[in-house]
N, C-alpha and C. Protein backbone atom coordinates (compact mmCIF):
# COMPACT_ATOMS: atom_id res chain seq x y z
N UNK A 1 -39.96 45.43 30.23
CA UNK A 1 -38.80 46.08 30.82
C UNK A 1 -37.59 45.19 30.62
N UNK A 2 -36.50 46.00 30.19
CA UNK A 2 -35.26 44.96 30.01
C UNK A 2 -34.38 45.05 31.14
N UNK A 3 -34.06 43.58 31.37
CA UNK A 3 -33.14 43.34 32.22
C UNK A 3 -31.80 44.16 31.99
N UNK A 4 -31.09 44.58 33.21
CA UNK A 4 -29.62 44.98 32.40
C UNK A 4 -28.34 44.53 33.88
N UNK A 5 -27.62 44.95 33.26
CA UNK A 5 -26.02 44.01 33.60
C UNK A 5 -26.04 45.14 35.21
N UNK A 6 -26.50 46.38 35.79
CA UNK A 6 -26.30 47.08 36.26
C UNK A 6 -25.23 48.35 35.93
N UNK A 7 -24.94 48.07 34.31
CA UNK A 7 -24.39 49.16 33.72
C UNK A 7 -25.52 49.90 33.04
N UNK A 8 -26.96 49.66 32.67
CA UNK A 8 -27.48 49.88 31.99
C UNK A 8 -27.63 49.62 30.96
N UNK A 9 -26.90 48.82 30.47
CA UNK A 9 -26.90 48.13 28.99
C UNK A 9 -27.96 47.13 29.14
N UNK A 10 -28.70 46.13 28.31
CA UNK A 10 -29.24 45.16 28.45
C UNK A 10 -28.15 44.11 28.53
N UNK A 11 -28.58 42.69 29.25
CA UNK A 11 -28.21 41.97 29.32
C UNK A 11 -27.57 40.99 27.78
N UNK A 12 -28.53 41.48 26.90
CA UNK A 12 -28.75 40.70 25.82
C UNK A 12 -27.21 41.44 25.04
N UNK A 13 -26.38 42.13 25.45
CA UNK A 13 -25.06 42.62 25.15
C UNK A 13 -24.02 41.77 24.97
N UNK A 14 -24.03 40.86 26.39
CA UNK A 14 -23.02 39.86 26.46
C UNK A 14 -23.03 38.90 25.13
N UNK A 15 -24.40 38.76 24.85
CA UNK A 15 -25.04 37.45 24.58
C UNK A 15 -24.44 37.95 22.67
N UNK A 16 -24.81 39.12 22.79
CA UNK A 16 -24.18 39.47 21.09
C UNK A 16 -23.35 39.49 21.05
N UNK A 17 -21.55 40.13 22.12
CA UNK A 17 -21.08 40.12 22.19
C UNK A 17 -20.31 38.53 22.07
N UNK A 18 -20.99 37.58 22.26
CA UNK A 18 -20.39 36.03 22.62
C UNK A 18 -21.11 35.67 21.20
N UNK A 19 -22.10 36.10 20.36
CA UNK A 19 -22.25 35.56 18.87
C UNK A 19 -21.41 36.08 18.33
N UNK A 20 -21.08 37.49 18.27
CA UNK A 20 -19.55 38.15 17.20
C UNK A 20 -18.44 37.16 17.24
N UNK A 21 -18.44 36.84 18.83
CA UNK A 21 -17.06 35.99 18.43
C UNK A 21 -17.26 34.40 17.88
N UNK A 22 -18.41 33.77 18.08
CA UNK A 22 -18.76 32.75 17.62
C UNK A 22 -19.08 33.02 16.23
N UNK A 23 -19.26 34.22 15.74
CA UNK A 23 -19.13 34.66 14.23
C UNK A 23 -18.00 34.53 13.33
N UNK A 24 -16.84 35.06 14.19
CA UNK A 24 -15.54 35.66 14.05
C UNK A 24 -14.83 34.28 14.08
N UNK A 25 -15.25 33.38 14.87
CA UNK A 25 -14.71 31.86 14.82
C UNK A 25 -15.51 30.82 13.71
N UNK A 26 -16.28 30.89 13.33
CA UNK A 26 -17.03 30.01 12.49
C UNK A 26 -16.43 30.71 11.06
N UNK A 27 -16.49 31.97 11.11
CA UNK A 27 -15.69 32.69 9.91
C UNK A 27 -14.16 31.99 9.48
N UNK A 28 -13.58 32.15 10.52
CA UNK A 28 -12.06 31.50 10.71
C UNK A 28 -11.92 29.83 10.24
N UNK A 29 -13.42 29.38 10.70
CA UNK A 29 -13.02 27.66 10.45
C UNK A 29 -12.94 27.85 9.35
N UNK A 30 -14.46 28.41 8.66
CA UNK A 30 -14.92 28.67 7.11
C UNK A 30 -13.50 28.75 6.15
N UNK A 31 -12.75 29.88 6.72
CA UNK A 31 -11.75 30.69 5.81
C UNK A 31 -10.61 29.30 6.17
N UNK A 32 -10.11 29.16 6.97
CA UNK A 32 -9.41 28.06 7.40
C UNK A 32 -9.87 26.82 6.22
N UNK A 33 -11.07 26.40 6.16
CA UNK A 33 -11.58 24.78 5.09
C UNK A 33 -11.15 25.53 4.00
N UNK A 34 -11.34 26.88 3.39
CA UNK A 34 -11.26 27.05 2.33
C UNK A 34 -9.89 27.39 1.58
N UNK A 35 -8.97 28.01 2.72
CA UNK A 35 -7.53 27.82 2.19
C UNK A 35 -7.05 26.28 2.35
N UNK A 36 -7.68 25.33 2.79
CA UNK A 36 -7.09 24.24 3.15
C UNK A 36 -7.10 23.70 1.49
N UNK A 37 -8.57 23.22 1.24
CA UNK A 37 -8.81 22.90 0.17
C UNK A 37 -8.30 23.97 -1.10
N UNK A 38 -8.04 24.82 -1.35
CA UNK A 38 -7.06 25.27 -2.55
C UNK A 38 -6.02 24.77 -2.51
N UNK A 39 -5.42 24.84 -1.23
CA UNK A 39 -3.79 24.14 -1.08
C UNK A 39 -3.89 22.43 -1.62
N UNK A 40 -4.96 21.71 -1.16
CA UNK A 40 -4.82 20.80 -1.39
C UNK A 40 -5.13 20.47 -3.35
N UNK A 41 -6.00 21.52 -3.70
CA UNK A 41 -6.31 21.39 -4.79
C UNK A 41 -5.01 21.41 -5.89
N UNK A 42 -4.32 22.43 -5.87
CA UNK A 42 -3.15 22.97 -5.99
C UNK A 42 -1.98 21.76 -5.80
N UNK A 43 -1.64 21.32 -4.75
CA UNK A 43 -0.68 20.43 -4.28
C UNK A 43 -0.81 19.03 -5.53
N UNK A 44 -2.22 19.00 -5.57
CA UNK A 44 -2.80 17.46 -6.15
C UNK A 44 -2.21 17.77 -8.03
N UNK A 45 -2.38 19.06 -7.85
CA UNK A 45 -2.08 19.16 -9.61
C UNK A 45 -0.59 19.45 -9.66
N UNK A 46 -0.01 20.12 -8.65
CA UNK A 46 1.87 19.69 -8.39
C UNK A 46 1.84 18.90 -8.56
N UNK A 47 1.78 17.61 -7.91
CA UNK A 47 1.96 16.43 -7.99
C UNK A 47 1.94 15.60 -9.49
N UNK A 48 1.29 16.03 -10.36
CA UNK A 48 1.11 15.57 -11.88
C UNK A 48 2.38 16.49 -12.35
N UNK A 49 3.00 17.78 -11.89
CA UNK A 49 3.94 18.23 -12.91
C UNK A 49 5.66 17.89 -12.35
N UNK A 50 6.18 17.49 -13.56
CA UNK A 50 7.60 16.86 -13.38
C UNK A 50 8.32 18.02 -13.46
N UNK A 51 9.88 17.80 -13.13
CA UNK A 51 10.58 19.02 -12.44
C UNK A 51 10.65 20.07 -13.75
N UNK A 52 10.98 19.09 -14.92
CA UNK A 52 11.28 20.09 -16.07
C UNK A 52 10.38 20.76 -16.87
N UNK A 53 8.59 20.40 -16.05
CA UNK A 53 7.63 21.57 -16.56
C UNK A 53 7.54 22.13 -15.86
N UNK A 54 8.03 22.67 -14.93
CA UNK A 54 7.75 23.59 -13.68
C UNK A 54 8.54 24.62 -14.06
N UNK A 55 9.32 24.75 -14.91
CA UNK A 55 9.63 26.41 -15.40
C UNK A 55 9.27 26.05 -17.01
N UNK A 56 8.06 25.89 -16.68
CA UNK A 56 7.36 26.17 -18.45
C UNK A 56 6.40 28.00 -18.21
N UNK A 57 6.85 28.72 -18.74
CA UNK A 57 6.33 29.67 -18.29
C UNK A 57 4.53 30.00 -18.64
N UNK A 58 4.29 31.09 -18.12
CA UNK A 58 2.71 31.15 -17.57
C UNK A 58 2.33 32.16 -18.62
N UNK A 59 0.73 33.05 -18.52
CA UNK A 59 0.28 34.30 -19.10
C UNK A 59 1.48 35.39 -18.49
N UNK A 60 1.59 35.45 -16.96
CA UNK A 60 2.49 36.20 -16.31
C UNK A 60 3.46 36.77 -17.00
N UNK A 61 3.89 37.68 -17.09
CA UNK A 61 5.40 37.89 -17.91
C UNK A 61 6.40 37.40 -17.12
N UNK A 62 7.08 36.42 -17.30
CA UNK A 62 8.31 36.55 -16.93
C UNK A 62 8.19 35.46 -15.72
N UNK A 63 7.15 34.62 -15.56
CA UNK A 63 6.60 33.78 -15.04
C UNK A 63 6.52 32.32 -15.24
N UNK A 64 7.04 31.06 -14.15
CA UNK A 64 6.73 29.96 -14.35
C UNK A 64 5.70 29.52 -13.43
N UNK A 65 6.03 28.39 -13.72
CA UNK A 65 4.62 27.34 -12.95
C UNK A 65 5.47 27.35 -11.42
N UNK A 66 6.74 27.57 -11.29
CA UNK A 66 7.47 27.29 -10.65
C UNK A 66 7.28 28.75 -9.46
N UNK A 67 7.49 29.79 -10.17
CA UNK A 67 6.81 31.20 -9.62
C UNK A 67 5.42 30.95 -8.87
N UNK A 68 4.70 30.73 -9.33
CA UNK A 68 3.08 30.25 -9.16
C UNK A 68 3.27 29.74 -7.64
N UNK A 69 3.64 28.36 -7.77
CA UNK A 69 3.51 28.00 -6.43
C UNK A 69 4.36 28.79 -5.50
N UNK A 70 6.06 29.24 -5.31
CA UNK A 70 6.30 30.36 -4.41
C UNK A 70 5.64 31.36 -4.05
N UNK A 71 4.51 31.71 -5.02
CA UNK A 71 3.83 32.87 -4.62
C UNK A 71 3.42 32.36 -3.82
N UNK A 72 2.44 30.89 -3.80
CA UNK A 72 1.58 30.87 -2.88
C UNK A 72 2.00 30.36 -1.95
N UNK A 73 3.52 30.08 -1.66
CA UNK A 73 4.29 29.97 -0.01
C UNK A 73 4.95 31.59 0.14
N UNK A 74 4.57 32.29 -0.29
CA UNK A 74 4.86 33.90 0.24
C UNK A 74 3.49 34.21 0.44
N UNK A 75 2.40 33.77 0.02
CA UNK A 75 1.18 34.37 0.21
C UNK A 75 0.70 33.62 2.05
N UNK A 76 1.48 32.53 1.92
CA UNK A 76 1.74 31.38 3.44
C UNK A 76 1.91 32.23 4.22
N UNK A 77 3.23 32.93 4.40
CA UNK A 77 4.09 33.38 4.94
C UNK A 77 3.30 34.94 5.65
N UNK A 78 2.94 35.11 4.71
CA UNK A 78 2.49 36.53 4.19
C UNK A 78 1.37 36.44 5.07
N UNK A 79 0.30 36.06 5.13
CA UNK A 79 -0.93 35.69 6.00
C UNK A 79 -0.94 35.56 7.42
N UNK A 80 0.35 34.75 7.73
CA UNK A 80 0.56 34.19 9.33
C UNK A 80 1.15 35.32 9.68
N UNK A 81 1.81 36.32 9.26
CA UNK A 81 2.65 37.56 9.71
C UNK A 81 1.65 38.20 9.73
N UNK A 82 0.29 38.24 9.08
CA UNK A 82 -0.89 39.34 9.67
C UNK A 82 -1.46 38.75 10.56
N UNK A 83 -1.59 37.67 10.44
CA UNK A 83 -2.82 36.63 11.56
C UNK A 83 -1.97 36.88 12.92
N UNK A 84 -1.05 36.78 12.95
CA UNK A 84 -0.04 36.63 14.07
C UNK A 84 0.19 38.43 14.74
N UNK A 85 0.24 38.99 13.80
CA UNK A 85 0.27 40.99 14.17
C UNK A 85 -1.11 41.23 14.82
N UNK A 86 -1.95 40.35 14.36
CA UNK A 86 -3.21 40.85 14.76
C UNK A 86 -3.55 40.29 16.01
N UNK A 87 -3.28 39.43 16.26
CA UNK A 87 -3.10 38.83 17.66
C UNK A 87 -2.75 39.28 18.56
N UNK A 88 -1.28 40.53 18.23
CA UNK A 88 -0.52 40.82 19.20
C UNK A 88 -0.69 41.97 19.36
N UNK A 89 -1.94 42.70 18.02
CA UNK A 89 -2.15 43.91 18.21
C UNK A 89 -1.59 44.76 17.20
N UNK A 90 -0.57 44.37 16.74
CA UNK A 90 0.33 45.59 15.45
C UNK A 90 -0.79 45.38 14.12
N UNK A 91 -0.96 46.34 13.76
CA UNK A 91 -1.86 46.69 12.77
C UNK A 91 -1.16 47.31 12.02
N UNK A 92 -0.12 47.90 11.59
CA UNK A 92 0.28 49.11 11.19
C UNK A 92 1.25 48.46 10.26
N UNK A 93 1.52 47.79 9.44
CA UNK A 93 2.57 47.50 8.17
C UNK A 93 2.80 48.51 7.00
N UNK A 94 4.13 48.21 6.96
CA UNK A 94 4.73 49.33 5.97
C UNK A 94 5.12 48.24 4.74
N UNK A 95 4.89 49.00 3.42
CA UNK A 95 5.27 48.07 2.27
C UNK A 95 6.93 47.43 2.06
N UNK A 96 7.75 48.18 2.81
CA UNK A 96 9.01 47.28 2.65
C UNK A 96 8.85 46.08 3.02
N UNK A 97 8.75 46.31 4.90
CA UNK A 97 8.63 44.99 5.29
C UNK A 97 7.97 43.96 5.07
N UNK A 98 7.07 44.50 4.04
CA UNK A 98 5.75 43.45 3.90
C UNK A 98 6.75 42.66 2.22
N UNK A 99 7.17 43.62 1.99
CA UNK A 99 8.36 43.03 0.58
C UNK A 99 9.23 42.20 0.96
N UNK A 100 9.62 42.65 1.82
CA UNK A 100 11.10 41.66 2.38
C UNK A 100 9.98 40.90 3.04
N UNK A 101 9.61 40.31 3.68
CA UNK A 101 8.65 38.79 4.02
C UNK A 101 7.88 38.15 2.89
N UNK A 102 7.23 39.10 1.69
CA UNK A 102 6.93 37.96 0.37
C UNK A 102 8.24 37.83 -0.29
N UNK A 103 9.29 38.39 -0.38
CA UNK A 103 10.60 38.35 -1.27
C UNK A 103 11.18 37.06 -0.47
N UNK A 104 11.60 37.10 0.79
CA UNK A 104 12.44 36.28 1.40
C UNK A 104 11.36 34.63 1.04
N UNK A 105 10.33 34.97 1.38
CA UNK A 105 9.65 33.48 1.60
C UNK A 105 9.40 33.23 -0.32
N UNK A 106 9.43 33.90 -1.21
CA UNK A 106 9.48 33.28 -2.61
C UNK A 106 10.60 33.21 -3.09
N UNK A 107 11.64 33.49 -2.79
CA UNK A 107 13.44 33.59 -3.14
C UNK A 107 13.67 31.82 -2.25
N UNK A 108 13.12 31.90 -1.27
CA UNK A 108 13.55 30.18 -0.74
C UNK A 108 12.54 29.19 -1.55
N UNK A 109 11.56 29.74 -1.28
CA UNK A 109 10.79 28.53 -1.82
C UNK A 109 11.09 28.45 -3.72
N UNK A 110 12.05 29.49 -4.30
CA UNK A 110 12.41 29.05 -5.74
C UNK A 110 13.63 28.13 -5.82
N UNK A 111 14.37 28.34 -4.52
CA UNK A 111 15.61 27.79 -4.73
C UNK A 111 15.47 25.99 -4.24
N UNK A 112 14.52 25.63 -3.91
CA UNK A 112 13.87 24.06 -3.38
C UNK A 112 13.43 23.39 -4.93
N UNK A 113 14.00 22.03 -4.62
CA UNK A 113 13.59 20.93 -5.81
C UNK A 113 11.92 21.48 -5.90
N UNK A 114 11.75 20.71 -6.61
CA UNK A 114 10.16 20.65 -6.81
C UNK A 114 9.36 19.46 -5.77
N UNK A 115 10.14 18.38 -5.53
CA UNK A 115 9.35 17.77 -4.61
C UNK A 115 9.30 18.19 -2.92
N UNK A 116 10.45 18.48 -2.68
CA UNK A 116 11.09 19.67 -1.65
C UNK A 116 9.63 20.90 -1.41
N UNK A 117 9.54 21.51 -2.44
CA UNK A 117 8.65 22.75 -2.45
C UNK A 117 7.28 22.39 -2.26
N UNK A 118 6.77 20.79 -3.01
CA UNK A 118 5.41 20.69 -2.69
C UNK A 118 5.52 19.99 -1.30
N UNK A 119 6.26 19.24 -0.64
CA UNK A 119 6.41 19.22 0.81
C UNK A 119 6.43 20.49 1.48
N UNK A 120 6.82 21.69 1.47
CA UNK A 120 6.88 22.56 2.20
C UNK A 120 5.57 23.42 1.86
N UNK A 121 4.83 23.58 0.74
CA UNK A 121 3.59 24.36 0.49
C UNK A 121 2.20 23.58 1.57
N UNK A 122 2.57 22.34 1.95
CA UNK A 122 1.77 21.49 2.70
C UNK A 122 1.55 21.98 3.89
N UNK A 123 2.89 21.62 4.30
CA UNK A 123 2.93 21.97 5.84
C UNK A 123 2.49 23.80 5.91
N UNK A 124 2.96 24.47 4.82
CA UNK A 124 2.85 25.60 5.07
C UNK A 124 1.20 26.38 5.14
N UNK A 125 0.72 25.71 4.35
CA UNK A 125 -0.73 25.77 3.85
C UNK A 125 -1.22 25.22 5.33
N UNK A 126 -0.87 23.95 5.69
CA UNK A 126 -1.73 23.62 6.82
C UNK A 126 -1.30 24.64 8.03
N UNK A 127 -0.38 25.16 8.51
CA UNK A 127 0.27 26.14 9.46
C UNK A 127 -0.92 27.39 9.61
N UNK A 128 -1.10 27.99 7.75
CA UNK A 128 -1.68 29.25 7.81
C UNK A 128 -3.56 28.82 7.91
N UNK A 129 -3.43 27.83 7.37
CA UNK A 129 -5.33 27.41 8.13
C UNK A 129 -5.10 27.58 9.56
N UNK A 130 -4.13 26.66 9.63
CA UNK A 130 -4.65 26.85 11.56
C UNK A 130 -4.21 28.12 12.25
N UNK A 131 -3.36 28.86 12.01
CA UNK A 131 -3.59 30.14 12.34
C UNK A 131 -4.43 31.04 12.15
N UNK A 132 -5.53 31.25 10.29
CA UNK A 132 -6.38 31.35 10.13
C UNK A 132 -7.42 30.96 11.55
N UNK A 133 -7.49 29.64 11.48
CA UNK A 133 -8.56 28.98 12.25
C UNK A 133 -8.60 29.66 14.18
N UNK A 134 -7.47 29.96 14.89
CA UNK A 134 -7.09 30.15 15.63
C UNK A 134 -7.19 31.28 15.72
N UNK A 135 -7.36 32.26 15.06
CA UNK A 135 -7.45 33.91 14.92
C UNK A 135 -8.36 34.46 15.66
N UNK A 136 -9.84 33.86 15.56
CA UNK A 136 -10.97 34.13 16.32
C UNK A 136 -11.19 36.01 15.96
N UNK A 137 -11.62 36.70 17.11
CA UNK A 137 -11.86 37.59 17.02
C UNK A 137 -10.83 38.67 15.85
N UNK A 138 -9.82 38.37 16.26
CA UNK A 138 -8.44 38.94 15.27
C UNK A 138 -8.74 39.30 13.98
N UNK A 139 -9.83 38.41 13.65
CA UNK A 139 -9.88 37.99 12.05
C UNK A 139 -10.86 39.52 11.75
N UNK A 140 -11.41 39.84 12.60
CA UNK A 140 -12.12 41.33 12.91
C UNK A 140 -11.47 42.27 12.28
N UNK A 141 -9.94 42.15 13.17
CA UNK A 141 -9.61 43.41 13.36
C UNK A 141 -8.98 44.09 12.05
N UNK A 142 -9.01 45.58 11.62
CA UNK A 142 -8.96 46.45 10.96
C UNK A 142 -6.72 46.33 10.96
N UNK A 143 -6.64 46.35 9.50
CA UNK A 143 -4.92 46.59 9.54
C UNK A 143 -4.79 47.76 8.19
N UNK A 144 -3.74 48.59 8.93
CA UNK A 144 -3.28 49.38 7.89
C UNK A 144 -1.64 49.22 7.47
N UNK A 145 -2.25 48.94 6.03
CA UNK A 145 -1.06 48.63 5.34
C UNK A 145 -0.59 50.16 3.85
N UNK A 146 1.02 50.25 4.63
CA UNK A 146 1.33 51.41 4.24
C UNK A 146 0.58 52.34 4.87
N UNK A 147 0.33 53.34 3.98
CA UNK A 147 -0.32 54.78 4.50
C UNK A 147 -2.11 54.68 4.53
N UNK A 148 -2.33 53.62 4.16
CA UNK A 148 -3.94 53.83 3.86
C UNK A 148 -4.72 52.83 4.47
N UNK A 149 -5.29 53.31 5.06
CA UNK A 149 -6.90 52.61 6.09
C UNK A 149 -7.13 51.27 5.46
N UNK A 150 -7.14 50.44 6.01
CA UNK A 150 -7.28 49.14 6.02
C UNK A 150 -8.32 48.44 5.38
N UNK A 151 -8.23 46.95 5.74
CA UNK A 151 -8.86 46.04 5.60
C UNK A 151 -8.73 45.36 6.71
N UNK A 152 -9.71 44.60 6.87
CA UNK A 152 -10.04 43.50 7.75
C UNK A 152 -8.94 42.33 7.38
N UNK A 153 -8.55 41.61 8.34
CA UNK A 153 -7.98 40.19 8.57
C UNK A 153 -8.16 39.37 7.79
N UNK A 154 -9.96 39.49 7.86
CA UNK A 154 -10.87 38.25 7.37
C UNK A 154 -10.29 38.59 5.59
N UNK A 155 -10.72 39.85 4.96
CA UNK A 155 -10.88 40.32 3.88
C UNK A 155 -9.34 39.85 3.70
N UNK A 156 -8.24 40.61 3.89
CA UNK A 156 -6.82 39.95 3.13
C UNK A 156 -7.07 37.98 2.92
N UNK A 157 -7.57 37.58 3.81
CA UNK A 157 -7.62 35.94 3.68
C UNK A 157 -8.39 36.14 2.69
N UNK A 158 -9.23 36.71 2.71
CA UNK A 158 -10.28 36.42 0.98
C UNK A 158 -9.63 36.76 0.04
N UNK A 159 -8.76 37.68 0.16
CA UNK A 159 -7.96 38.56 -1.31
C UNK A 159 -6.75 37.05 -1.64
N UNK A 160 -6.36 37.05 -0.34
CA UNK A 160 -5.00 35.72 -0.46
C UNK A 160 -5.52 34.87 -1.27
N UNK A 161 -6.66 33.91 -0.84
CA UNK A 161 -7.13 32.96 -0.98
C UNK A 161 -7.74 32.84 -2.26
N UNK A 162 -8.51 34.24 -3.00
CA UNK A 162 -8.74 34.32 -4.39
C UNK A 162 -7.35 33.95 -5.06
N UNK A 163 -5.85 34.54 -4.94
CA UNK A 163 -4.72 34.42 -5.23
C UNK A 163 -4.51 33.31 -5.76
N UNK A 164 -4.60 32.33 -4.77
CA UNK A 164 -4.54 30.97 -4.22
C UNK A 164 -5.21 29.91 -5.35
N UNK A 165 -6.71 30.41 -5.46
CA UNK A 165 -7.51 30.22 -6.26
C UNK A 165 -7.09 30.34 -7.74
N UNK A 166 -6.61 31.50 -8.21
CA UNK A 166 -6.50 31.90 -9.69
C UNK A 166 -4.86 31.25 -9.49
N UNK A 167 -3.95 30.56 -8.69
CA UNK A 167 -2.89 29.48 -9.06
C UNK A 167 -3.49 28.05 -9.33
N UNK A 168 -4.79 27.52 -8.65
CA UNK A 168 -4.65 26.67 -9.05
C UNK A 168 -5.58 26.37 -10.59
N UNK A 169 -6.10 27.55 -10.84
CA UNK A 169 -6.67 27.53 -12.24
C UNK A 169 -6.02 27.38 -13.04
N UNK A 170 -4.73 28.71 -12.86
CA UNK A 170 -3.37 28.30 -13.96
C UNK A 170 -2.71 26.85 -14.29
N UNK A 171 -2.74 26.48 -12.77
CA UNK A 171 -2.30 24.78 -13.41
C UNK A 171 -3.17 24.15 -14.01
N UNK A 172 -4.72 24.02 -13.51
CA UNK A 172 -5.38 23.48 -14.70
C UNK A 172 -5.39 23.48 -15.92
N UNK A 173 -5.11 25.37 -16.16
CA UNK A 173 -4.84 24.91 -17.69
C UNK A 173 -3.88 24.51 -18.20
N UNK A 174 -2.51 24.94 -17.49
CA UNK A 174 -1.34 24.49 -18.30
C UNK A 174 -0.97 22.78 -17.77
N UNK A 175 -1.90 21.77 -16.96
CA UNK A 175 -1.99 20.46 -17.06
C UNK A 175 -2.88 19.70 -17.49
N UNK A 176 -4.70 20.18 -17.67
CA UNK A 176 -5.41 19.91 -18.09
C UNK A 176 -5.44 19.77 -19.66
């Protein structure tokens, strides 16, 4: 016979209920180490390129090395504005605004020196882990962007973070 809460549920509810979120948080550290380490991966191969290869352009059309990394301080930017919606509950993004927050945060981060920009991809990278990390259950929750049924929290951090990933490949090759 199973014990229950006096709602009729079993007891053993809470107990799943308190692994989801210990799921939902171990997920977050996970996703958190793993944007950490791209950023850092990334940062380490900035660091080898001088100001005047940083607009050596990419496969991208119309693309530098210099593009590359702004993306991935709009992809910064871009992340903590969901991590942070999801927190507060707004789920619901429309593609302008989501333009004007990657436009604004890659229009500044083009107009910064190059040593300027890999100082700010740092701090920025470490900001969106720990919001990542801090998300907890959030990282759950379901967002609809534009008109069409969502994705998970967790899932955009995986889509970002592949992003993230295929920048710092590009520098490998064009420094390796």
């Amino acid at each position: 016979m199973a014990v229950t809460d006096g709602s009729g549920d079993a007891c053993g509810r809470a107990d799943r209920q308190r692994q989801g979120m210990m799921s939902d948080e171990h997920e977050g550290t996970r996703l958190a180490r793993e944007w950490r380490e791209a950023h850092e991966a990334l940062l380490e191969l900035a660091a080898k390129l001088p100001e005047t290869r940083a607009y050596r352009n990419t496969e991208r059309a119309g693309w530098t090395l210099k593009h590359e990394l702004a993306h991935v301080a709009s992809l910064d930017e871009e992340l903590r504005h969901f991590v942070e919606s999801a927190r507060t509950g707004w789920m619901d993004h429309h593609t302008p605004g989501l333009r004007r927050i990657r436009g604004e945060a890659m229009h500044a981060a083009q107009e910064m020196r190059l040593a300027r920009l890999r100082d700010h991809l740092a701090a920025a990278g470490e900001a969106t882990a720990a919001a990542i990390e801090d998300a907890g259950e959030a990282l759950g929750g379901s967002v609809r962007l534009a008109e069409s049924e969502g994705e998970s929290i967790a899932e955009l951090v995986r889509g970002h973070l592949e992003r993230a990933r295929e920048s710092v490949a590009l520098f490998q090759k064009h420094l390796g």
